[in-house]
Protein backbone atom coordinates (compact mmCIF):
# COMPACT_ATOMS: atom_id res chain seq x y z
CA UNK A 1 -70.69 61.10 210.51
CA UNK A 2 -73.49 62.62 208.98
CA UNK A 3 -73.74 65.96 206.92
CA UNK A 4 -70.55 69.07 207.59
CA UNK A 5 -71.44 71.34 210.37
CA UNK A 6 -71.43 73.92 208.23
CA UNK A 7 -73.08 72.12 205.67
CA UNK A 8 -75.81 74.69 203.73
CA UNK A 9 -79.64 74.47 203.79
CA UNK A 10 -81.79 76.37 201.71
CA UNK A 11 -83.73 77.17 198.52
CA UNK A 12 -83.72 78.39 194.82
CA UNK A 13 -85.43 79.88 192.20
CA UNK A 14 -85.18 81.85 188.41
CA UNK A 15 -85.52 85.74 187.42
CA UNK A 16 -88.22 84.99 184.97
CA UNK A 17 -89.96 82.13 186.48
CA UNK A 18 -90.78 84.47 189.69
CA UNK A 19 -90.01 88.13 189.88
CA UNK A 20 -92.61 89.10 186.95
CA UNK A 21 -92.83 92.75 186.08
CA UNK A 22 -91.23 91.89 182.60
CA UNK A 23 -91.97 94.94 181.33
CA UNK A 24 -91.53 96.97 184.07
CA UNK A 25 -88.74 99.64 185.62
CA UNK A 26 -86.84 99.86 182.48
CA UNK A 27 -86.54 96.11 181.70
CA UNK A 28 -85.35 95.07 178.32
CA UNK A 29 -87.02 91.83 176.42
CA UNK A 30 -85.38 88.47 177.17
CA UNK A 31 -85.75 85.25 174.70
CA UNK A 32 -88.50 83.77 177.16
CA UNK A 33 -90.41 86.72 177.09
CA UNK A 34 -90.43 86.22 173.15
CA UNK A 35 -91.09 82.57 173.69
CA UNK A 36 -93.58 82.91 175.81
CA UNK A 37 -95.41 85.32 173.88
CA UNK A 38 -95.42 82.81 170.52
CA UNK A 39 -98.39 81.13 170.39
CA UNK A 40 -98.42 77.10 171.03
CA UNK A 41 -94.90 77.36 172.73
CA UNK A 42 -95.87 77.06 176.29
CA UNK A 43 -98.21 75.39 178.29
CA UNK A 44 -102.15 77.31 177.76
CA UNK A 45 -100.36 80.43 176.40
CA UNK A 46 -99.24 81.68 179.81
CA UNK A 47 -96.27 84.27 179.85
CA UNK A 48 -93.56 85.01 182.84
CA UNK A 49 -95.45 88.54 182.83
CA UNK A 50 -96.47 88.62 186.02
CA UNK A 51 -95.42 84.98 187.39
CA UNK A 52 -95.51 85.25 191.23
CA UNK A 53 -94.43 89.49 191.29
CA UNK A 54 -91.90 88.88 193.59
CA UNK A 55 -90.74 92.08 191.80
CA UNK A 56 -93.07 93.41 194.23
CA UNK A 57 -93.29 91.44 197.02
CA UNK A 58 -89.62 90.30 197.62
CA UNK A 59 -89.97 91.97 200.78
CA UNK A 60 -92.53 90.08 201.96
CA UNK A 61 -90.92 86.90 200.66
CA UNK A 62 -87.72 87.49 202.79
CA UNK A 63 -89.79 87.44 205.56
CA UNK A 64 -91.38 84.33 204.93
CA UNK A 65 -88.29 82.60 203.74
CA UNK A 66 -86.83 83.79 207.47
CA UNK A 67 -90.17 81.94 209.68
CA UNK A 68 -89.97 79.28 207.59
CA UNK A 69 -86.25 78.76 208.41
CA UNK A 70 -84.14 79.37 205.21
CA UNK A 71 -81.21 80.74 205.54
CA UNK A 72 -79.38 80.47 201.96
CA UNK A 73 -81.51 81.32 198.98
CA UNK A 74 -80.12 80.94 195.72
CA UNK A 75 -81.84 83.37 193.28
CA UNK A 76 -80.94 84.63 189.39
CA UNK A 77 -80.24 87.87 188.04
CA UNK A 78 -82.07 88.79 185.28
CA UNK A 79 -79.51 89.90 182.60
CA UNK A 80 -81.89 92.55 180.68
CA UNK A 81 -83.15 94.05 183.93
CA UNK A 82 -79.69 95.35 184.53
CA UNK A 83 -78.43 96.03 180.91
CA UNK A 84 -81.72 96.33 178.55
CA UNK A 85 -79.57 95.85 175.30
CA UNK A 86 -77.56 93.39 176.50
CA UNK A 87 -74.62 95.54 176.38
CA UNK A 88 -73.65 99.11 176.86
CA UNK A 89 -76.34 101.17 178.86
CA UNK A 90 -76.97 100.17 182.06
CA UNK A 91 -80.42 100.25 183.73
CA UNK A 92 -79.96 101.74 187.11
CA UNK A 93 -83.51 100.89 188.45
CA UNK A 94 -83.11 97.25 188.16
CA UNK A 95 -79.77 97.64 189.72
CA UNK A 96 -81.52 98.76 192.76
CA UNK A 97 -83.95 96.33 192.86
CA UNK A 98 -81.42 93.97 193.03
CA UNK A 99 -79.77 95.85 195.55
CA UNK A 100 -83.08 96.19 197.39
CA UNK A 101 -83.68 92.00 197.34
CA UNK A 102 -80.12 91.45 198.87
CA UNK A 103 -80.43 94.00 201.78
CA UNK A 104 -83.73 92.60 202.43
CA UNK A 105 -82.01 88.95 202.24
CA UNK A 106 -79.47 90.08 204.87
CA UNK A 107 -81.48 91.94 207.42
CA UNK A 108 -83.01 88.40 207.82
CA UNK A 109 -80.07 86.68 208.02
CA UNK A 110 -80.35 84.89 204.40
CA UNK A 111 -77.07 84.28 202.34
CA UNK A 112 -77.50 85.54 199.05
CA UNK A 113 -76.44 83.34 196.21
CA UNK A 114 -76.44 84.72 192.93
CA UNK A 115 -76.75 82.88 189.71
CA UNK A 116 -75.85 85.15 186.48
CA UNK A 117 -77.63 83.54 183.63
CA UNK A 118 -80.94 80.99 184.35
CA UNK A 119 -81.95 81.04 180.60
CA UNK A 120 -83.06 84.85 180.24
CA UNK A 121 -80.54 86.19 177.39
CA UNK A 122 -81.37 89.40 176.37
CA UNK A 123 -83.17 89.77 173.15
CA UNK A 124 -81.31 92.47 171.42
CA UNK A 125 -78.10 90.06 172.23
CA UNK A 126 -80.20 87.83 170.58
CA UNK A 127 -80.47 89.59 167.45
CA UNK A 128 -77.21 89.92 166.81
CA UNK A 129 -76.70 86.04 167.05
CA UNK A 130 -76.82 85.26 170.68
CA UNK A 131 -74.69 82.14 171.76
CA UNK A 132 -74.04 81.58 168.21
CA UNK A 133 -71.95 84.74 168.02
CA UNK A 134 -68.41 84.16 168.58
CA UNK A 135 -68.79 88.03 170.74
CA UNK A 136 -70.89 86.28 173.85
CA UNK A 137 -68.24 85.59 176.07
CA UNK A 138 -67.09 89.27 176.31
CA UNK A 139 -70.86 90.28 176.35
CA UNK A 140 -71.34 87.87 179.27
CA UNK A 141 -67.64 88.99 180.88
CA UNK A 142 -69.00 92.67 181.07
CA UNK A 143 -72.26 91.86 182.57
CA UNK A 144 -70.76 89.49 185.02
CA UNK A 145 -68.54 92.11 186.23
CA UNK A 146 -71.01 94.82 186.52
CA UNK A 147 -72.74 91.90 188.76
CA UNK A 148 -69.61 91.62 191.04
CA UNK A 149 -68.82 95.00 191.19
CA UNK A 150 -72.00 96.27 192.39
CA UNK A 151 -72.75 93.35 194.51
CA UNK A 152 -69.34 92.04 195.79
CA UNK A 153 -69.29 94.08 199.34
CA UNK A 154 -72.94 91.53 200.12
CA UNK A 155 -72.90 88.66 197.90
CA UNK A 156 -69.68 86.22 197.98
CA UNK A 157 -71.55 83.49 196.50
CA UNK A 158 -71.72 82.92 192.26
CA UNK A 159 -72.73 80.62 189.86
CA UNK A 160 -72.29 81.50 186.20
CA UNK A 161 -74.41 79.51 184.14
CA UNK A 162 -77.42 77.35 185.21
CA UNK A 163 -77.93 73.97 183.21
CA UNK A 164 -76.57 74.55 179.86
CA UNK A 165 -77.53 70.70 179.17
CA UNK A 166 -80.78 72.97 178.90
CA UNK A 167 -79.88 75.93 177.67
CA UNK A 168 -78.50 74.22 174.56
CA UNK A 169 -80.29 70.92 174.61
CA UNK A 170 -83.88 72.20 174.65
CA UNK A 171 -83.05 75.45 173.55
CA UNK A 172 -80.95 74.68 170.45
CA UNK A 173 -81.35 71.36 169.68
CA UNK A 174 -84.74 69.78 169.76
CA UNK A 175 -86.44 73.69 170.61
CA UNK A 176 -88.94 73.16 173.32
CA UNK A 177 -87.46 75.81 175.42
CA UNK A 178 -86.12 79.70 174.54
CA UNK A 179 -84.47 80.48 172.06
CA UNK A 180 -86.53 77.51 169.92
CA UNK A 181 -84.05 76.52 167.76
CA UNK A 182 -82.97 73.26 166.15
CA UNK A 183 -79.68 73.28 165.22
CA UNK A 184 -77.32 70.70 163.46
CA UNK A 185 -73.98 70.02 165.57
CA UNK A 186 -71.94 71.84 163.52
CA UNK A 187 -73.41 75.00 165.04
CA UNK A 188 -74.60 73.65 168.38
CA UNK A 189 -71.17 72.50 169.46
CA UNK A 190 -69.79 76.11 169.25
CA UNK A 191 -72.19 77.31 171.26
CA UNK A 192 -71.02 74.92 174.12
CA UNK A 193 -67.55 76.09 173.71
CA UNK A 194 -68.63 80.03 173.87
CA UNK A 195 -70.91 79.12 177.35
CA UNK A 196 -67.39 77.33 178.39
CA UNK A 197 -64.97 80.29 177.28
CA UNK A 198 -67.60 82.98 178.53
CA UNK A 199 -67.45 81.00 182.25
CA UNK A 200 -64.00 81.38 182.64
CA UNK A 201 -64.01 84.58 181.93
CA UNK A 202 -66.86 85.44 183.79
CA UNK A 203 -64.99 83.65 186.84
CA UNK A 204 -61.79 85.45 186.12
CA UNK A 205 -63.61 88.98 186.22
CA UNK A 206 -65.68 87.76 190.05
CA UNK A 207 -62.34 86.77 191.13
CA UNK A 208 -60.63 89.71 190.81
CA UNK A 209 -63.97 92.23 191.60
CA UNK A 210 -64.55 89.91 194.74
CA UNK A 211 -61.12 88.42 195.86
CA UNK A 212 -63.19 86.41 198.72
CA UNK A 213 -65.68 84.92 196.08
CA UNK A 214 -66.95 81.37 195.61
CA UNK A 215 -67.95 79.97 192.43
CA UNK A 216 -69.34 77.22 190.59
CA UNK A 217 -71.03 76.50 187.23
CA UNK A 218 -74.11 74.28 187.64
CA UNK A 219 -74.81 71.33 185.38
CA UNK A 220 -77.72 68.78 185.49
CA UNK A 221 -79.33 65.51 184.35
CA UNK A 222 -80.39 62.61 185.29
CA UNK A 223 -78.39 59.79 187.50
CA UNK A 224 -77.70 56.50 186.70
CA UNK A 225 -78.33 54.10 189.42
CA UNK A 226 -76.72 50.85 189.23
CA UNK A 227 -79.25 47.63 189.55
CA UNK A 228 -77.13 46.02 191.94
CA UNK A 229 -74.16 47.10 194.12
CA UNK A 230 -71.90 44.81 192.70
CA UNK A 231 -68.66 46.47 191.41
CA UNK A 232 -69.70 45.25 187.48
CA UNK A 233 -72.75 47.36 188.22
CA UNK A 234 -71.26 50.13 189.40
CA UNK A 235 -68.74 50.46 187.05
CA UNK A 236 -71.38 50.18 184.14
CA UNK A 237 -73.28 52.95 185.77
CA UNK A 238 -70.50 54.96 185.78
CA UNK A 239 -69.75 54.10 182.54
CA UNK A 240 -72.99 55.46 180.91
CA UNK A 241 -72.58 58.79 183.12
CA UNK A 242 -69.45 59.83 181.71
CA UNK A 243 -68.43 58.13 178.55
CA UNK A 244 -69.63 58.87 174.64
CA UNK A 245 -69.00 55.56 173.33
CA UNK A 246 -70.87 56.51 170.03
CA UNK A 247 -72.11 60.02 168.67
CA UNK A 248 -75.17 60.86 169.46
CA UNK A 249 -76.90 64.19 167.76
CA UNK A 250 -79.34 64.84 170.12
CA UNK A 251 -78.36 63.56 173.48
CA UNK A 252 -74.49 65.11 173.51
CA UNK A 253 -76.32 68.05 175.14
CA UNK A 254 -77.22 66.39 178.68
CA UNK A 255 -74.04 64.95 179.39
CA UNK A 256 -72.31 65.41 182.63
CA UNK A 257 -68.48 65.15 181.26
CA UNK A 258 -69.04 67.60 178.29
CA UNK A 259 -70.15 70.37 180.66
CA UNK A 260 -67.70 69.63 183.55
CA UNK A 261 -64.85 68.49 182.58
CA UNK A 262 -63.25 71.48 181.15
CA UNK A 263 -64.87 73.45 183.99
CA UNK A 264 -63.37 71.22 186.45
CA UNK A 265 -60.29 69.44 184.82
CA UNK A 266 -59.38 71.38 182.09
CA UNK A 267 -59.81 69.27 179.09
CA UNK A 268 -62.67 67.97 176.81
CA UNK A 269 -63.55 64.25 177.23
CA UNK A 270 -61.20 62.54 174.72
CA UNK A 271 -64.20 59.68 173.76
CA UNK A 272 -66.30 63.03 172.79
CA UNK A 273 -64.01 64.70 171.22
CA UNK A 274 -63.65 61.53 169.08
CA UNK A 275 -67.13 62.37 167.81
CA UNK A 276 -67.61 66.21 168.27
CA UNK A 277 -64.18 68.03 167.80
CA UNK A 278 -64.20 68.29 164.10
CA UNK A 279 -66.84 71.21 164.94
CA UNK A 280 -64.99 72.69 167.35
CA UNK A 281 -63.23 76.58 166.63
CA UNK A 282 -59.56 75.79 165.45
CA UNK A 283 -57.55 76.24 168.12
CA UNK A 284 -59.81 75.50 171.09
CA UNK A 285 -57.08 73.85 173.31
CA UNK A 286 -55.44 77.64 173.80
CA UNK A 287 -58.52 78.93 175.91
CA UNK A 288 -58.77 75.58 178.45
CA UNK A 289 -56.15 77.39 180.38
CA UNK A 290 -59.09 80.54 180.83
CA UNK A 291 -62.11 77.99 180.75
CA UNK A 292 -60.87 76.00 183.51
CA UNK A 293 -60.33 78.50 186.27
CA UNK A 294 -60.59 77.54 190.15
CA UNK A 295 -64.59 76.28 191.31
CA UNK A 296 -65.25 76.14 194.69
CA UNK A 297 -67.85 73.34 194.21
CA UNK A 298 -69.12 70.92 191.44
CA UNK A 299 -72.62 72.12 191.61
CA UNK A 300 -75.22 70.13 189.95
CA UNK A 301 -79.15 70.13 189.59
CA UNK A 302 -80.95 66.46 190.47
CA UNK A 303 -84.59 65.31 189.92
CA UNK A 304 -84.87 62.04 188.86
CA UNK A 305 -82.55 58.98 187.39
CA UNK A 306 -82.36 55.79 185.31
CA UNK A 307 -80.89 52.13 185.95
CA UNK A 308 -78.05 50.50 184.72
CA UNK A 309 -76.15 47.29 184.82
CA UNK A 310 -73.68 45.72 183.40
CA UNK A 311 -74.15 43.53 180.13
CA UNK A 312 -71.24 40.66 180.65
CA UNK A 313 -69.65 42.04 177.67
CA UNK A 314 -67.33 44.40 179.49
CA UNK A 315 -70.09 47.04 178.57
CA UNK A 316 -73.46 48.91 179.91
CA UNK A 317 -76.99 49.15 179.01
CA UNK A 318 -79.47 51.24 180.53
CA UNK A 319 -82.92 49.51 182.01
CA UNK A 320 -86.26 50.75 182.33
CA UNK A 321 -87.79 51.17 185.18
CA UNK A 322 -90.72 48.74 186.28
CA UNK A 323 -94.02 48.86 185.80
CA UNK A 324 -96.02 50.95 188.65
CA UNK A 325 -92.22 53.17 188.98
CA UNK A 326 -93.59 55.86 191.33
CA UNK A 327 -94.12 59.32 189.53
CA UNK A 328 -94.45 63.10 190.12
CA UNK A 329 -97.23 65.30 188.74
CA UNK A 330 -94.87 66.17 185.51
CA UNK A 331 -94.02 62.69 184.91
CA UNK A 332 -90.25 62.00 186.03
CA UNK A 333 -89.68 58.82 187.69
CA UNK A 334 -89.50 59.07 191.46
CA UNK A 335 -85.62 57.74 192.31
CA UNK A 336 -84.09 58.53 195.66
CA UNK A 337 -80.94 56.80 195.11
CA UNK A 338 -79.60 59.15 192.26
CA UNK A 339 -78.75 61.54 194.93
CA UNK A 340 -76.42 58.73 196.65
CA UNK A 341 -74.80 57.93 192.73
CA UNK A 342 -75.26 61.10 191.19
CA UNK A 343 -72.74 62.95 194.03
CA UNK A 344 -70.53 59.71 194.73
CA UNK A 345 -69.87 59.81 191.13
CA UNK A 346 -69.08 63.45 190.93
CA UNK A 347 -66.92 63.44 193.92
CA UNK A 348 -64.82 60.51 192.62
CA UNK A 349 -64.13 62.14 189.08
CA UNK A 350 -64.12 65.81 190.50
CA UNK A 351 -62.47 65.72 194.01
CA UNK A 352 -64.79 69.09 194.36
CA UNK A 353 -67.85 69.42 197.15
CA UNK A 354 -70.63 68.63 195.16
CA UNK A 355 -73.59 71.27 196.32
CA UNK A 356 -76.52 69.74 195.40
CA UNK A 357 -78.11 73.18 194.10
CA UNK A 358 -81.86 71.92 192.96
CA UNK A 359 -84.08 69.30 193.58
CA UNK A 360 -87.84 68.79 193.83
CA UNK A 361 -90.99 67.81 192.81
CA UNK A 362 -93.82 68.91 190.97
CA UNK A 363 -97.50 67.61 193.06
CA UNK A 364 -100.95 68.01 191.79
CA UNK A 365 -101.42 70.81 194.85
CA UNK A 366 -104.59 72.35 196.31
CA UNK A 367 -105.61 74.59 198.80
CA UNK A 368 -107.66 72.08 201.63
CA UNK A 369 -110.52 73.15 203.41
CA UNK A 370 -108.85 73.63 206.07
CA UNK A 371 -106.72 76.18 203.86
CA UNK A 372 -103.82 74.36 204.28
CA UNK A 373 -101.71 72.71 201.90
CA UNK A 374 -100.90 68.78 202.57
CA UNK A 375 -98.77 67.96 200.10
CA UNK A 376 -97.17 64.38 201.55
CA UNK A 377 -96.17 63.22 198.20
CA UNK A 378 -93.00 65.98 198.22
CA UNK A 379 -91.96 65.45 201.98
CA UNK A 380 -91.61 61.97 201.21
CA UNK A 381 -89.64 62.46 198.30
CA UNK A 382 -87.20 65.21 200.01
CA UNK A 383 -87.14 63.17 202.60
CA UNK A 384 -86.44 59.85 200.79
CA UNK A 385 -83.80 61.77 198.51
CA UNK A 386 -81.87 63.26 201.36
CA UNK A 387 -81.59 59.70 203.29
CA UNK A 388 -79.71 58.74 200.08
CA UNK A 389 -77.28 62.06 200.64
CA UNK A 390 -76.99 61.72 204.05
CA UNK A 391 -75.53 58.22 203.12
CA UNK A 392 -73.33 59.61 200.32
CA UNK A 393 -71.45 61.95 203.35
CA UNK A 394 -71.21 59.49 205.39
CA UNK A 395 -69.94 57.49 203.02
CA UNK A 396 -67.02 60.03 202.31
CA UNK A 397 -68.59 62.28 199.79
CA UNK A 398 -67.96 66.14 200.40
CA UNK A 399 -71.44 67.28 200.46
CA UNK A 400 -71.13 71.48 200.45
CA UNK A 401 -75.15 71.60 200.41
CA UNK A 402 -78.98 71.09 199.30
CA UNK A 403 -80.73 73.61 197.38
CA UNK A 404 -84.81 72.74 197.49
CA UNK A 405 -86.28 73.71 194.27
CA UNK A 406 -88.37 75.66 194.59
CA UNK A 407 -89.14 77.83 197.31
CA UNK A 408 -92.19 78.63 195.91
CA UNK A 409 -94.94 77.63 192.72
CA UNK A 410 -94.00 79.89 189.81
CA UNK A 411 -93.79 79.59 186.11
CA UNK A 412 -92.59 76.16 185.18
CA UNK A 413 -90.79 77.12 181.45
CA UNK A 414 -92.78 75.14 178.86
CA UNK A 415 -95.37 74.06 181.18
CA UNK A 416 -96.23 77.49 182.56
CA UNK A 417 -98.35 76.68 185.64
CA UNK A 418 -99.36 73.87 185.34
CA UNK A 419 -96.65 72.13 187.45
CA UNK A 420 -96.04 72.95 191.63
CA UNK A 421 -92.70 72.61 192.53
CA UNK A 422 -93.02 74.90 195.29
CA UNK A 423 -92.28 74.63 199.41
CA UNK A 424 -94.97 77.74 199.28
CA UNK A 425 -98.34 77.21 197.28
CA UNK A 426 -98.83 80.34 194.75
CA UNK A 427 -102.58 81.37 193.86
CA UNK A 428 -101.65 82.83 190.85
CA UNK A 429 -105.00 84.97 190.85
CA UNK A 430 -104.32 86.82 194.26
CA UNK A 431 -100.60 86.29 194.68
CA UNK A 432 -101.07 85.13 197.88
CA UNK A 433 -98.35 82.62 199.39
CA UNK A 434 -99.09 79.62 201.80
CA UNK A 435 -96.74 77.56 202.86
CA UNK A 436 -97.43 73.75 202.46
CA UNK A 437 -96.77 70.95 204.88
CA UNK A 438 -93.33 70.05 203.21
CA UNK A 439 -92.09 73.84 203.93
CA UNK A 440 -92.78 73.10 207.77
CA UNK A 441 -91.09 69.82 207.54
CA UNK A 442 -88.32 71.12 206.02
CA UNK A 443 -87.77 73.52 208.20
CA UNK A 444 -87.16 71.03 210.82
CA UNK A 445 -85.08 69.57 208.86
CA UNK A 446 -82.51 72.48 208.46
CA UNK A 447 -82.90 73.44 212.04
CA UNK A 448 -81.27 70.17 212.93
CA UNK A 449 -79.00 70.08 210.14
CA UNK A 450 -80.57 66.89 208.74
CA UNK A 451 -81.07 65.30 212.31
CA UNK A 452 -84.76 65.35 211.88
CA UNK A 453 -84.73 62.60 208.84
């Protein structure tokens, strides 16, 4: 047994980190282009203005995505495009765009996969509190039904939120990323209960717009890896991924349980609650019924992980890794068997299919004389990384799928350009796309459905 027949190969990326054109065909402001704009917040000043115009060329990108095989691309819509103000009126030209990219998707035979929020909130939303205002979920209800209902007849694939490990962690807590906040819990841990009550009833709205939807809500982080596969091990690896065995102010944001479990079993981890529910809204128990509506997957975003072990003491401790730990160009440790861990453990708390929905690595990348782009570094690493998925299905896991991030170079958040995560090399200065050695490779590898590893 190896990976489902109908198992799904393909690619993703973000609104703001490709399409450009941010001020463009109607557009409202988003918190990144703010962010972006502030001096010293991202890498060498550089802006999501123009990233790599797919605005533009998403024609021409179709088309490439189709020779170079990829036929599921998961893409984001960006939420002030379609409703400048965050609310009320609606911007009909970026509703055709839209419209336009997913026609263009189909004619090639691509299946659309929409994700409604990758970090863009609008900026007049923000303004009138953003996440911290207890109004989101209904702002983020209407948009996600003026998503389904204009979209439903094509697109039957959703994912609400992307990462908000991120969009909280980074953003709200230590403020590296959009909105650049720091926050103390007792307003950060609202804001993870509106992004929970806003999901389900964002879900609730696609479900009845788009009776023959699928959905999922995507969360992220890193793996642990046990250092041995010895049940002590295991367990303690399990352990650390799931449990809150003490408060922690700054790390709460990244973990797995807090995110999923009321997604995906309807009820806060009791251990965090322990530590976190004093800041919770009175009442909070009352909307798990809403926030935990049906998922068709447990959909989760992998790039790198961490060991652990067990300390004889009926506890865990996490290890570092040793010295000469192989790297990527932005500095996360290079660890193929998180994606055997990371969806064994999902599947055994979750009984969902766990679709893999991004993972990558950033190279140092260059054009060759040649004009080619050899970058063996990242067809190792996919290739190492799906060897340890492969073994997770055939070791009983329900593996739905495997999202590459990214399908091409764009604009990498904080670090702007300075990190390629892309199957297509981006030169930023003439937009023009060339896919590297790992795109072929990949290729094969989807053609095959994994048979080429």
């Amino acid at each position: 047994m190896s990976f489902r027949k109908d198992f799904v190969w393909g690619a993703a990326t973000a609104a703001y980190q490709v399409e450009g054109a941010a001020f463009e065909g109607g557009k409202g402001r988003s918190i990144w282009d703010d962010f972006s704009h502030t001096p010293g917040k991202t890498y060498g000043g550089h802006t999501g203005d123009v990233a790599c115009d797919h605005y533009h060329r998403f024609r021409e990108d179709a088309a490439l995505m189709a020779e170079l095989g990829i036929r599921n691309y998961r893409f984001s819509i960006s939420w002030p495009r379609l409703i400048p103000q965050g609310t009320g009126a609606v911007n009909e030209e970026g509703l055709r765009f839209y419209d336009e990219l997913i026609d263009s998707l189909l004619a090639h035979g691509i299946r659309p996969f929409i994700t409604l929020y990758h970090w863009d909130l609008p900026s007049a939303l923000f303004e009138r509190g953003g996440l911290q205002n207890p109004d989101f979920p209904k702002w983020f209800e209407a948009y996600a039904a003026l998503v389904a209902s204009r979209y439903g007849d094509r697109v039957k694939d959703y994912f609400t939120f992307n990462e908000p490990q991120c969009m909280v962690g980074l953003g709200y807590v230590s403020g590296r990323h959009a909105p650049g906040l720091q926050l103390p819990l007792e307003y950060t841990i609202p804001v993870s209960y509106r992004i929970h009550l806003a999901h389900g009833l964002a879900v609730q709205r696609i479900r009845a717009l788009v009776p023959d939807a699928r959905v999922g809500f995507v969360g992220c982080g890193p793996s642990p890896i046990p250092a041995t596969e010895t049940p002590a091990d295991i367990e303690a690896a399990r352990a650390l991924y799931f449990s809150h065995p003490k408060p922690e102010p700054e790390l709460w944001a990244f973990s797995p349980s807090w995110w999923l479990d009321p997604v995906l079993l309807g009820e806060y981890p009791a251990d965090a609650l322990s530590h976190y529910g004093r800041y919770m809204p009175e009442g909070f128990e009352k909307s798990l019924a809403l926030i935990h509506r049906p998922l068709d997957w447990c959909a989760f975003n992998y790039y790198d992980g961490f060991l652990a072990r067990s300390n004889g003491k009926g506890g865990a401790e996490r290890l570092p890794w040793p010295a000469g730990q192989p790297r990527t160009a932005v500095d996360w440790a290079v660890t193929p068997e998180l994606l055997y861990w990371g969806p064994r453990f999902l599947w055994e708390r979750y009984r969902k299919p766990v679709f893999i929905t991004e993972n990558g690595m950033s190279v140092h990348d260059a054009v060759s004389l040649d004009g080619k782009v050899h970058d063996p570094n990242r067809t190792d690493f996919m290739h190492r990384y799906l060897l340890a998925l492969r073994r997770a299905a055939r070791d009983g896991v329900d593996v739905y799928g495997y999202l590459a991030w990214s399908l091409m170079d764009n604009f990498e958040w904080g670090n702007g350009y300075r990190e390629r995560f892309g199957l297509v090399y981006v030169d930023y200065a003439t937009q023009r796309r060339t896919p590297k050695d790992s795109a072929l490779w990949y290729r094969s590898v989807m053609e095959t459905n994994g048979g080429a590893l």
